[in-house]
N, C-alpha and C. Protein backbone atom coordinates (compact mmCIF):
# COMPACT_ATOMS: atom_id res chain seq x y z
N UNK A 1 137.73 168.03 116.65
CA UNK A 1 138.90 168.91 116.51
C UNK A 1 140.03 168.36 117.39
N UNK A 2 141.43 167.96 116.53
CA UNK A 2 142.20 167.66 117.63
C UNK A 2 143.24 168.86 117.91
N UNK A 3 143.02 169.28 116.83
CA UNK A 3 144.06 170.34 117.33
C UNK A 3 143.88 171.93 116.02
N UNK A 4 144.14 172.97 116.87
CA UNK A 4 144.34 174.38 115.88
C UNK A 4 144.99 175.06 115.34
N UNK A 5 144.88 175.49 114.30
CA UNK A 5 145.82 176.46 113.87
C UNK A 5 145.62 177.89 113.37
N UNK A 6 146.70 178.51 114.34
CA UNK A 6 146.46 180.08 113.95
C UNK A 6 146.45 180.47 112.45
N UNK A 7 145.62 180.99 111.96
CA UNK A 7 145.92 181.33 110.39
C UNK A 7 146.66 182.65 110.00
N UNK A 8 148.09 182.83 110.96
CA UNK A 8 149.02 183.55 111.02
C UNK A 8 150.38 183.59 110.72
N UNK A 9 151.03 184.01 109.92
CA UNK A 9 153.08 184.44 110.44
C UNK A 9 153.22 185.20 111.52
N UNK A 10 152.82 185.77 111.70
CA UNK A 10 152.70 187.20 112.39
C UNK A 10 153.07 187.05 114.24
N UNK A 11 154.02 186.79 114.37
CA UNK A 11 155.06 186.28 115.80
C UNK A 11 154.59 187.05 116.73
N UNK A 12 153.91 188.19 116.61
CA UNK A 12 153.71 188.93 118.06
C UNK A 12 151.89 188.65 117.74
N UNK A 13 151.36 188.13 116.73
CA UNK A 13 149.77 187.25 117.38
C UNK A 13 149.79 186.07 117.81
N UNK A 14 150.61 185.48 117.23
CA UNK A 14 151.22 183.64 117.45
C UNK A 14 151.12 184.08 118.83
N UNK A 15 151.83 184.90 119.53
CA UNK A 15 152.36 184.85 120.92
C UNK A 15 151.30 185.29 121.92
N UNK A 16 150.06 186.41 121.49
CA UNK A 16 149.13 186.44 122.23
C UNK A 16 147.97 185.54 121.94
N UNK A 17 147.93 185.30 120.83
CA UNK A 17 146.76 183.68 120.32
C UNK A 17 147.35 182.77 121.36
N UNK A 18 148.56 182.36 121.51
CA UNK A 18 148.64 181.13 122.28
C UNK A 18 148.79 181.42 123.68
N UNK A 19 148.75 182.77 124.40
CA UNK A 19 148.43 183.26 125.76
C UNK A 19 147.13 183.24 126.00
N UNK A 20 146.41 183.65 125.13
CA UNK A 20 145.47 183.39 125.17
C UNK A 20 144.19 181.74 125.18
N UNK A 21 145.09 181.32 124.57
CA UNK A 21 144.08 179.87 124.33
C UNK A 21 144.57 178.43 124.83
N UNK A 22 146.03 179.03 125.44
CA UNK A 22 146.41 178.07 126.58
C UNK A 22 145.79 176.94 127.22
N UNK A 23 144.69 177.56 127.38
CA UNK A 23 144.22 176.34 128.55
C UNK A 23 142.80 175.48 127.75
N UNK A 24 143.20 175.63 126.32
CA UNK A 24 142.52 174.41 125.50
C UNK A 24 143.04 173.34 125.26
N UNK A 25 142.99 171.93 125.62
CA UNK A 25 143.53 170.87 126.00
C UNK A 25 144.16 169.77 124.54
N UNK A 26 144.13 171.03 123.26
CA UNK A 26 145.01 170.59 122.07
C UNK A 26 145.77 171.10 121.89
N UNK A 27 147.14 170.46 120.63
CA UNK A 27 148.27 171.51 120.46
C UNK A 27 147.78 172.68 119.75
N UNK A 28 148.32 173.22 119.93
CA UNK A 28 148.01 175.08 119.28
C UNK A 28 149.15 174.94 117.84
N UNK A 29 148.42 175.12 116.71
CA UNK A 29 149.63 175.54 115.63
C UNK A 29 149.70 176.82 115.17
N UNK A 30 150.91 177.33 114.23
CA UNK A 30 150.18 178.32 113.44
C UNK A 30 150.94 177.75 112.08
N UNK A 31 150.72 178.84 110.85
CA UNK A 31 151.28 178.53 109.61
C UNK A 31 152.20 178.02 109.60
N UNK A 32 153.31 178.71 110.43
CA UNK A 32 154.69 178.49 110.68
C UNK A 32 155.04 176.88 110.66
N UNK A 33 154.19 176.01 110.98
CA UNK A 33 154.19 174.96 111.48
C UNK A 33 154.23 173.90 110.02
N UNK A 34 153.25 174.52 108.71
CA UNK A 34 153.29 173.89 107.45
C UNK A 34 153.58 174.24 106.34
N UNK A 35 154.17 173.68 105.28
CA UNK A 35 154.27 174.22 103.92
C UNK A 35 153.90 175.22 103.72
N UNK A 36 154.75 176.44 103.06
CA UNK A 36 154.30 177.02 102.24
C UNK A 36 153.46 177.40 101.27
N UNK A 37 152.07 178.05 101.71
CA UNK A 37 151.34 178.12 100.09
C UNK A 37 150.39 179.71 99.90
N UNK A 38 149.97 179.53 99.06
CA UNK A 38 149.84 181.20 98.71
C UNK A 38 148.86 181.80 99.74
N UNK A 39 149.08 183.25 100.60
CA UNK A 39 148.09 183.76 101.11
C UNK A 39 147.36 184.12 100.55
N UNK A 40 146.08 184.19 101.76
CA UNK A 40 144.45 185.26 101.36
C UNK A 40 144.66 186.74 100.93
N UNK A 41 144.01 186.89 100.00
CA UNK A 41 144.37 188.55 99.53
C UNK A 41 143.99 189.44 100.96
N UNK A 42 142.86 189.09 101.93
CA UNK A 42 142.42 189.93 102.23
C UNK A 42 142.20 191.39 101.74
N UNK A 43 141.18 190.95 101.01
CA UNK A 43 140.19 192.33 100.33
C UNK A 43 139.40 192.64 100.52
N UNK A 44 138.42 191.97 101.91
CA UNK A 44 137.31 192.17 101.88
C UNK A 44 137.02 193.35 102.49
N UNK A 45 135.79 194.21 103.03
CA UNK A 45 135.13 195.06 102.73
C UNK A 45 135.34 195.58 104.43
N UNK A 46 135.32 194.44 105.17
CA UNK A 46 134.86 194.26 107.14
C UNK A 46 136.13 193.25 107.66
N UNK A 47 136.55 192.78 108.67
CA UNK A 47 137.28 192.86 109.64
C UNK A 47 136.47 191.27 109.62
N UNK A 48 135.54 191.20 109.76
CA UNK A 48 134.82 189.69 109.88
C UNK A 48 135.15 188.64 108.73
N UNK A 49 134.70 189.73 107.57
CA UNK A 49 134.58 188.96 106.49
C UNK A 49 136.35 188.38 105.86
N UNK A 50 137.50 189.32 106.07
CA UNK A 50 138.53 189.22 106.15
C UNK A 50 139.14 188.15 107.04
N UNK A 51 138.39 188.10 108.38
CA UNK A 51 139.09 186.88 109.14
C UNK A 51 138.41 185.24 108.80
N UNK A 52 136.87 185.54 108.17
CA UNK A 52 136.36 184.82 107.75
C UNK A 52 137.19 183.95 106.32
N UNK A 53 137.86 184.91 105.26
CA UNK A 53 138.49 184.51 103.94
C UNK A 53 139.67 184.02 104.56
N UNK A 54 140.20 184.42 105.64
CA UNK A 54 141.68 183.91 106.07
C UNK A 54 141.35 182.59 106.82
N UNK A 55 140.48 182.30 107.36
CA UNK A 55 140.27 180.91 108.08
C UNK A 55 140.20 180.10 107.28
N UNK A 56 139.11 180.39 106.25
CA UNK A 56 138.36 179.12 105.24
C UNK A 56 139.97 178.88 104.32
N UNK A 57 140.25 180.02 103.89
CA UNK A 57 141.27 179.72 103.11
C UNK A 57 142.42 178.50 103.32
N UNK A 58 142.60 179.01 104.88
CA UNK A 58 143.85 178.03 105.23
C UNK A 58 143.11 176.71 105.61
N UNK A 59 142.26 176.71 106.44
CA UNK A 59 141.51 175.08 106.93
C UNK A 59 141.28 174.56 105.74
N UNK A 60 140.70 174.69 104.18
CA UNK A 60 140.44 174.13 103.52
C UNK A 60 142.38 173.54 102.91
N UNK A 61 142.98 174.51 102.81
CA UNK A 61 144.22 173.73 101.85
C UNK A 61 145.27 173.20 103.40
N UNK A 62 145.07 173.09 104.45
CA UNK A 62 145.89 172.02 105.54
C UNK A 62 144.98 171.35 106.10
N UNK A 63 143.54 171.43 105.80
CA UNK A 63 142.43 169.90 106.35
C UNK A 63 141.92 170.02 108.05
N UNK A 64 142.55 171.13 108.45
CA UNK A 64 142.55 171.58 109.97
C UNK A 64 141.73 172.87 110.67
N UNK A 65 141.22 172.37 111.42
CA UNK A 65 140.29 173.99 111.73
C UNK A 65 141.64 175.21 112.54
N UNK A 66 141.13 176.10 111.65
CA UNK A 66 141.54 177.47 111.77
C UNK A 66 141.03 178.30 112.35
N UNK A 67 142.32 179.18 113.07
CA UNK A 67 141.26 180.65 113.45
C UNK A 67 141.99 181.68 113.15
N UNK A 68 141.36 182.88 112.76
CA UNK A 68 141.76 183.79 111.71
C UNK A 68 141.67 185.12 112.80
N UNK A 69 142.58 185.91 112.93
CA UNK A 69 142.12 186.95 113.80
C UNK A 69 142.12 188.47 112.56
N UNK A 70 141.31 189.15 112.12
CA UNK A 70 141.29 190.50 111.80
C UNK A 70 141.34 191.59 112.03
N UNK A 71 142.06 192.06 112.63
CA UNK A 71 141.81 193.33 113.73
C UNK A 71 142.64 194.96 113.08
N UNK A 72 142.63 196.07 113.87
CA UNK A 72 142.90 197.02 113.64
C UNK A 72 142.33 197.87 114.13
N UNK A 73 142.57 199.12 113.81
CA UNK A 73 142.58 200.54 114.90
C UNK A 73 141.07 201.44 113.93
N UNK A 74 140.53 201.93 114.63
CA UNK A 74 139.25 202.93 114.37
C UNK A 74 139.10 203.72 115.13
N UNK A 75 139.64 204.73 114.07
CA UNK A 75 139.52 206.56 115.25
C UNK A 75 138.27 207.23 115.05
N UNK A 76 137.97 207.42 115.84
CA UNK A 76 136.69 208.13 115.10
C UNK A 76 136.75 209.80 114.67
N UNK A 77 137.75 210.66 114.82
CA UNK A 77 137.73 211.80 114.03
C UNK A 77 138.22 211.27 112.68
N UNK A 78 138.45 210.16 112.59
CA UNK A 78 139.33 210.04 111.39
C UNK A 78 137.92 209.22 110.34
N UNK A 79 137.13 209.62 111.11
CA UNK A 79 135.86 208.52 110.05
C UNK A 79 136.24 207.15 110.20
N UNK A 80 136.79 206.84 110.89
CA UNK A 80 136.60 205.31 110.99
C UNK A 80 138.18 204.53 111.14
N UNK A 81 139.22 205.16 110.07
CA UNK A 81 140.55 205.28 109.90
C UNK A 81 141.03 205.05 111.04
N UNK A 82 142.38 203.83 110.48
CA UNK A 82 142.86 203.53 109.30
C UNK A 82 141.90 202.06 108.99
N UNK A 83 141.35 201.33 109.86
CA UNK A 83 140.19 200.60 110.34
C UNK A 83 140.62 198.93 109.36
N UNK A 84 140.13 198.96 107.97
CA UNK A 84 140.66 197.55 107.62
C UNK A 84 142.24 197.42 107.06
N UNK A 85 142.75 198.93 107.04
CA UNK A 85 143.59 198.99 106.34
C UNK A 85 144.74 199.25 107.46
N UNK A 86 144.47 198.77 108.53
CA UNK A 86 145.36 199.49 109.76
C UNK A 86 147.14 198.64 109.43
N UNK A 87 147.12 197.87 108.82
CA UNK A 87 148.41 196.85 109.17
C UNK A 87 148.97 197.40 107.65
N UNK A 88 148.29 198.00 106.94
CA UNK A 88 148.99 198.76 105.40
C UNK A 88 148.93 200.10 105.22
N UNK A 89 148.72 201.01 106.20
CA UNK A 89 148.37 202.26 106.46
C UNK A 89 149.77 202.93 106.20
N UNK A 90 150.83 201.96 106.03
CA UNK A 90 152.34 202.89 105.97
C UNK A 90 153.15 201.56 106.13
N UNK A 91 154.55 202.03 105.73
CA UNK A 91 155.21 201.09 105.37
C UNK A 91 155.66 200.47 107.12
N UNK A 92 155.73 200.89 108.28
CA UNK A 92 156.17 199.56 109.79
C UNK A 92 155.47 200.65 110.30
N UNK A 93 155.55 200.05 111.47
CA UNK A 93 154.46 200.67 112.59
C UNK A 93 155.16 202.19 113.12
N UNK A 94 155.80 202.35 113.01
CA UNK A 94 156.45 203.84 113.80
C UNK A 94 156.11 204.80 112.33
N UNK A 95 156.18 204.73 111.25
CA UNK A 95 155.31 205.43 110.14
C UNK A 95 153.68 205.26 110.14
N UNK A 96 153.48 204.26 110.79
CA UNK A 96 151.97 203.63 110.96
C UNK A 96 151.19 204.94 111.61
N UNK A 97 151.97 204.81 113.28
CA UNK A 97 151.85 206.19 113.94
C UNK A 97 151.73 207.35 113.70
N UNK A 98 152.87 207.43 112.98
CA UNK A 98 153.32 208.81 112.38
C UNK A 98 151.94 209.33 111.63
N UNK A 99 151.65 208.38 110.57
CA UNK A 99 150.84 209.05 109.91
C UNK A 99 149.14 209.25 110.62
N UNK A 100 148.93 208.51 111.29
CA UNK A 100 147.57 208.33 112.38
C UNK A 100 148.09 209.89 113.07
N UNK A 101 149.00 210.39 113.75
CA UNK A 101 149.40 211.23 114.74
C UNK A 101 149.74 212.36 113.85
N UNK A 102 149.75 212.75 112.51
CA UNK A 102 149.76 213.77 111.44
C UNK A 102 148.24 213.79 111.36
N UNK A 103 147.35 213.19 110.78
CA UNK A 103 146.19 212.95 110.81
C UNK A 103 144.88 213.91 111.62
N UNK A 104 145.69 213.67 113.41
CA UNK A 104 144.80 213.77 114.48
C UNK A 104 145.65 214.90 114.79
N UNK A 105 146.49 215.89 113.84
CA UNK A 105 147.02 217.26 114.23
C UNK A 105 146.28 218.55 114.28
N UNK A 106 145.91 218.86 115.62
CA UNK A 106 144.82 219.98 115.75
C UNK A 106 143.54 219.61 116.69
N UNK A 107 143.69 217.85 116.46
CA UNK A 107 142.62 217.24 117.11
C UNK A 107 142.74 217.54 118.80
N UNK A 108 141.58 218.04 119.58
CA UNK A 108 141.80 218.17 121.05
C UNK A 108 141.63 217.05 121.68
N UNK A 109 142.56 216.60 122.90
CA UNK A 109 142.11 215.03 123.25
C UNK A 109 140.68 214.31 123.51
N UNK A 110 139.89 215.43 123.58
CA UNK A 110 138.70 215.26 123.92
C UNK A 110 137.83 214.28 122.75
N UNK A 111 138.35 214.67 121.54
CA UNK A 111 137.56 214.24 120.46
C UNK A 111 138.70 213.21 119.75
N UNK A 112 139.63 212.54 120.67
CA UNK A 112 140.46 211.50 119.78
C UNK A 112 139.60 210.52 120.10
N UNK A 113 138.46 209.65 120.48
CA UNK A 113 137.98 208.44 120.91
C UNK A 113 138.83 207.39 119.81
N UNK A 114 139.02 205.95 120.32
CA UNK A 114 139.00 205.06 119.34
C UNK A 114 139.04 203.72 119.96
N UNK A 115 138.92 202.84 119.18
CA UNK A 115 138.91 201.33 119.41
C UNK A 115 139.48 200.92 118.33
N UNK A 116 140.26 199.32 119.25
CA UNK A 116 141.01 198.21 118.90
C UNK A 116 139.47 197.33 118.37
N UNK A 117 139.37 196.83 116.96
CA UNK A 117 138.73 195.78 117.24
C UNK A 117 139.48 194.38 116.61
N UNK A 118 138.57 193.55 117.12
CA UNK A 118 139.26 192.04 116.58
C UNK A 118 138.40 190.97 116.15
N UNK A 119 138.50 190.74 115.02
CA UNK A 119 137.07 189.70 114.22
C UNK A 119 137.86 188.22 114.62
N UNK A 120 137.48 187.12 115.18
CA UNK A 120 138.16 186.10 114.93
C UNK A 120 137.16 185.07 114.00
N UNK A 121 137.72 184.31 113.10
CA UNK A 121 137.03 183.13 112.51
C UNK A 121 137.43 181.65 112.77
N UNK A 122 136.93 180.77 113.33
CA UNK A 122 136.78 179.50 112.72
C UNK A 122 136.24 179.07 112.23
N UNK A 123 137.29 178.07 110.89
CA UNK A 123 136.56 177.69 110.06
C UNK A 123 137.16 175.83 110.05
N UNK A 124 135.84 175.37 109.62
CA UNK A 124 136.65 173.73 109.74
C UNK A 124 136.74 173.44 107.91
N UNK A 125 137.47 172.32 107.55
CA UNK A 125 138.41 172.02 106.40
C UNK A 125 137.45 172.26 105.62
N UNK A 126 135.88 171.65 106.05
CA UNK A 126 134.69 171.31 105.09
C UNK A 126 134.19 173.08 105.15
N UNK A 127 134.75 174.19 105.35
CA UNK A 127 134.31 175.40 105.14
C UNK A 127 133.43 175.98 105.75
N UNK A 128 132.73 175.20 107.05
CA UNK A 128 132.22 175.77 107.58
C UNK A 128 132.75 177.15 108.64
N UNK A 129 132.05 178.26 109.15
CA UNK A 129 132.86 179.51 109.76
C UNK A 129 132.24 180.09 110.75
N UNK A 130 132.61 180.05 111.97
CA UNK A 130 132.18 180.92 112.90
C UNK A 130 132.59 182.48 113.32
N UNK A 131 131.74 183.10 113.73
CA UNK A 131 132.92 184.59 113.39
C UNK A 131 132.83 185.49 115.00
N UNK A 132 133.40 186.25 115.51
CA UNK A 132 132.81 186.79 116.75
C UNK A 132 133.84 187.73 116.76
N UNK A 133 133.41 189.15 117.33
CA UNK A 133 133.82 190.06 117.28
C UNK A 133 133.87 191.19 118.50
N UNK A 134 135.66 191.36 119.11
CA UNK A 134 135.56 192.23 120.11
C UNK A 134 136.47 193.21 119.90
N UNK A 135 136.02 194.36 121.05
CA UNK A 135 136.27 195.83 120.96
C UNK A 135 137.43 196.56 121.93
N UNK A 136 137.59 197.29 122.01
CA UNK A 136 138.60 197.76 123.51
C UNK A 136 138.85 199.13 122.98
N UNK A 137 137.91 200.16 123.91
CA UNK A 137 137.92 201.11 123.53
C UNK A 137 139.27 202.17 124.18
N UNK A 138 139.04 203.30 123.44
CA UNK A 138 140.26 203.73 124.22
C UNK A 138 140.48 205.42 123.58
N UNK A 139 141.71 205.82 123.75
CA UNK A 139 141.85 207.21 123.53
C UNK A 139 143.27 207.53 122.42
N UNK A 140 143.23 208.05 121.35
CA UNK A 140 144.87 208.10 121.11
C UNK A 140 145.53 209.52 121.66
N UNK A 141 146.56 209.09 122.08
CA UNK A 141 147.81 210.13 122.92
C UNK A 141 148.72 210.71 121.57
N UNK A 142 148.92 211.73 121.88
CA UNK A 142 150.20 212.57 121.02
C UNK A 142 151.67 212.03 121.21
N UNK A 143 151.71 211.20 121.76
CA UNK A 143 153.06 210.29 121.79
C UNK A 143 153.31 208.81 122.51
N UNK A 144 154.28 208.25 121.87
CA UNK A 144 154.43 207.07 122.16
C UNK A 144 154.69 206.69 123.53
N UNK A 145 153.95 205.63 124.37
CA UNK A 145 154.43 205.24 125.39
C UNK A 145 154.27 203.64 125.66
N UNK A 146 155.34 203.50 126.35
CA UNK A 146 155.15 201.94 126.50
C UNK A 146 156.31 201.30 125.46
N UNK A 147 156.86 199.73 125.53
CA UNK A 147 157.58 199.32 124.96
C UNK A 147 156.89 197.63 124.57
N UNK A 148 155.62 197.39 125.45
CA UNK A 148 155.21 196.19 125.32
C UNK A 148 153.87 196.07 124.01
N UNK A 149 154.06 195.16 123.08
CA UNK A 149 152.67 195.33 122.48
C UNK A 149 152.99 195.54 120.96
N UNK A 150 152.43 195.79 119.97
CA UNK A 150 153.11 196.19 118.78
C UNK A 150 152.01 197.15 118.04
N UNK A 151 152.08 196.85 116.74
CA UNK A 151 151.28 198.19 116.05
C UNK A 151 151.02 199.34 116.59
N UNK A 152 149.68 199.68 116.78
CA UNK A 152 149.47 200.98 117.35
C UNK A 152 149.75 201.26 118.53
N UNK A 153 149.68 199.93 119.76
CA UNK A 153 149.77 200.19 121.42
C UNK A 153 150.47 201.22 121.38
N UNK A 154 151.48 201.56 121.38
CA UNK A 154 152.43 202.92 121.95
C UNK A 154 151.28 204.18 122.37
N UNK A 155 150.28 204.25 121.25
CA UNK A 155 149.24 205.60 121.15
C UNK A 155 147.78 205.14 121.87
N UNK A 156 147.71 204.12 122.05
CA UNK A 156 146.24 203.54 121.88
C UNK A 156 145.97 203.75 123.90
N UNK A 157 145.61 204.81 124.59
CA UNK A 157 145.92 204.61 126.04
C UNK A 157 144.09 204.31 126.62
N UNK A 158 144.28 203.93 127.48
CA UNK A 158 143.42 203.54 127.88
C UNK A 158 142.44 203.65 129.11
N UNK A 159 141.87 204.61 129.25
CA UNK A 159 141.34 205.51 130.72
C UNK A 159 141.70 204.54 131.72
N UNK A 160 140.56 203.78 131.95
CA UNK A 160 140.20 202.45 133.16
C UNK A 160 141.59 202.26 133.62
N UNK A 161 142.79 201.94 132.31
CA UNK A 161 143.69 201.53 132.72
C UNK A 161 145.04 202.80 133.70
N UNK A 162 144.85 203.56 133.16
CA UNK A 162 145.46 204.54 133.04
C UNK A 162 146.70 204.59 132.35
N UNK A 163 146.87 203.66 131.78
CA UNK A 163 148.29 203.43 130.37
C UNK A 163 147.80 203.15 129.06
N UNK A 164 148.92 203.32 128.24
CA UNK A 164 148.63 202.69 126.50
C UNK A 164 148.70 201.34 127.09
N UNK A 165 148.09 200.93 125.79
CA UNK A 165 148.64 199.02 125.75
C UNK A 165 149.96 199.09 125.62
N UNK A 166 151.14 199.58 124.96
CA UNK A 166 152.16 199.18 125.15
C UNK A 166 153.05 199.17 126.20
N UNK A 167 152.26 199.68 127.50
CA UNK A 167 151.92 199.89 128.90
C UNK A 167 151.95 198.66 129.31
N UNK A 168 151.16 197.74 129.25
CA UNK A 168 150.62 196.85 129.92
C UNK A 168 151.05 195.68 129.98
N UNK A 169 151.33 194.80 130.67
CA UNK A 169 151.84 193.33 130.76
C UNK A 169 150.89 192.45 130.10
N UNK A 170 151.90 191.59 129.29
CA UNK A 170 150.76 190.78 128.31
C UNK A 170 149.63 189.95 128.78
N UNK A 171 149.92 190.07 130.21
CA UNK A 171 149.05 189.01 131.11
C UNK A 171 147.36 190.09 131.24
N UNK A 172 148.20 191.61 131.72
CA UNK A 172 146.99 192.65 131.33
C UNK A 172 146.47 192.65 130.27
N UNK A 173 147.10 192.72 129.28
CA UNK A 173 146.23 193.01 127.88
C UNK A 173 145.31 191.76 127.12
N UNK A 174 145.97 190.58 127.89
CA UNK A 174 144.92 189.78 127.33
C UNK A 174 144.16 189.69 128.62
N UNK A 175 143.54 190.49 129.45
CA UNK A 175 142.86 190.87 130.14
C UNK A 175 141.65 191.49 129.88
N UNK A 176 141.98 192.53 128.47
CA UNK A 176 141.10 193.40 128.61
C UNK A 176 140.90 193.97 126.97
N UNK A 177 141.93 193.19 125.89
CA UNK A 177 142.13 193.72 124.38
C UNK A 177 141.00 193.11 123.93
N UNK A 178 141.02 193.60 122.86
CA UNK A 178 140.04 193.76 121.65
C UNK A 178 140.34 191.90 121.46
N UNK A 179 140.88 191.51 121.35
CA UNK A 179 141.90 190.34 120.81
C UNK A 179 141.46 189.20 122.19
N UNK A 180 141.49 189.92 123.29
CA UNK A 180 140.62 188.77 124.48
C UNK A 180 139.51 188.50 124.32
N UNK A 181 138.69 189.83 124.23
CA UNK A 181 137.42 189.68 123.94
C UNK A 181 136.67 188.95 123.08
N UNK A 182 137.14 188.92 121.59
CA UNK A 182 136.98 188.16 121.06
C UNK A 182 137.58 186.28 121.31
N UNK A 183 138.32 186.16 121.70
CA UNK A 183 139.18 185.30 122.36
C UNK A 183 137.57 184.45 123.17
N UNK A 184 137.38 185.26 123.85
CA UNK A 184 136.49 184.67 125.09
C UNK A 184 135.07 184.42 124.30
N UNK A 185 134.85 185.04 123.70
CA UNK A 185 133.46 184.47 123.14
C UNK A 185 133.95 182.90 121.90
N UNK A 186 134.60 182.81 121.50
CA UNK A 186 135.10 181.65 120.93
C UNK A 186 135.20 180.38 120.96
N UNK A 187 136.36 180.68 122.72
CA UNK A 187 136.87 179.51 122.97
C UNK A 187 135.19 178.50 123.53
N UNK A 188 134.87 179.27 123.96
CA UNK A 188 133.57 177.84 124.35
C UNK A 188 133.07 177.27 123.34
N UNK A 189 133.35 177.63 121.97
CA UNK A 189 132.79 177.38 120.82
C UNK A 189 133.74 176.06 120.39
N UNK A 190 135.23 176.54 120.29
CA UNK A 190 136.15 175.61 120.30
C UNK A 190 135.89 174.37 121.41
N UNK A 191 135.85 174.47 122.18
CA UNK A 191 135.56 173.16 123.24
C UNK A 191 134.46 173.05 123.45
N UNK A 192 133.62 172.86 122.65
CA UNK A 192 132.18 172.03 122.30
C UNK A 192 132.20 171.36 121.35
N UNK A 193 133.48 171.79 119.91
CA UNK A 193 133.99 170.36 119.02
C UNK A 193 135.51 169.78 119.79
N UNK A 194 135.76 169.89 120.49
CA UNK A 194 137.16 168.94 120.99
C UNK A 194 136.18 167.66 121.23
């Protein structure tokens, strides 16, 4: 492997993918970086299998190993919700909220539990895929706080921490997100093919 690419557009993962994987001793790409060509439907069923179709997809048509991140929000009064569907749950993230925070109306904080999770995949050109999967549990709040972070952070707060993620300095959150976690079980995976 000489070098990776995020299997992303998506400017505020570009920006924690490459805070995160910094200190791997290749250039870091993402899409942004090549031609235009058609995305993964992502349809699948799980968060794995989704980051899994987004890796293979792109490593096979740019020849380069990929990593695919899948992630999203799971409440648990909500049965699981909005969970694979968290990034289409409403048309931008402040309706995203809205409708998660209509949802959880009546709910006592006691019974909002939820988690961030994050599937990442690599996959190399020849289709092979590794997959690993982390969590970051947490609580949702009746209103927005914080300005750092995107999608759900504003709601997503976090005991240990005592803030939302959109609370937290990006240096914190890839400290302790769903998105590190997975991050960290990976990278040793990645630098055993460099």
């Amino acid at each position: 492997m000489k070098e990776l690419v995020f299997a992303t557009h998506n400017q505020h993962k570009i920006n924690e993918l490459t805070a995160l994987f910094c200190e791997l001793p290749i250039p870091l790409k993402s899409l942004d970086d090549f031609p235009p060509f058609p995305p993964d439907d992502e349809d699948e069923p799980s968060f794995e299998l989704n980051a899994a179709s987004k890796a293979v997809h792109s490593a096979k048509i740019i020849g380069r190993w990929c990593l695919a991140d899948d992630s999203g929000l799971e409440v648990a009064a909500l049965g699981g919700r909005p969970g694979i569907h968290s990034a289409r749950y409403a048309a931008d993230n402040i309706l995203r909220i809205q409708r998660v925070l209509k949802e959880l109306d009546g709910v006592p904080q006691e019974r909002r539990q939820a988690r961030f999770v994050s599937a990442m995949a690599l996959a190399s050109p020849e289709g092979d895929v590794i997959i690993k999967t982390g969590y970051c549990e947490g609580v949702i709040i009746s209103e927005m706080r914080g300005s750092n972070g995107f999608g759900y952070d504003p709601i997503f707060f976090i005991p240990q921490m005592g803030k939302t993620m959109a609370e937290l300095s990006l240096e914190q959150k890839n400290r302790i997100s769903h998105r590190a976690r997975s991050a960290q079980m990976i990278i040793p995976i990645i630098k055993s093919r460099i």
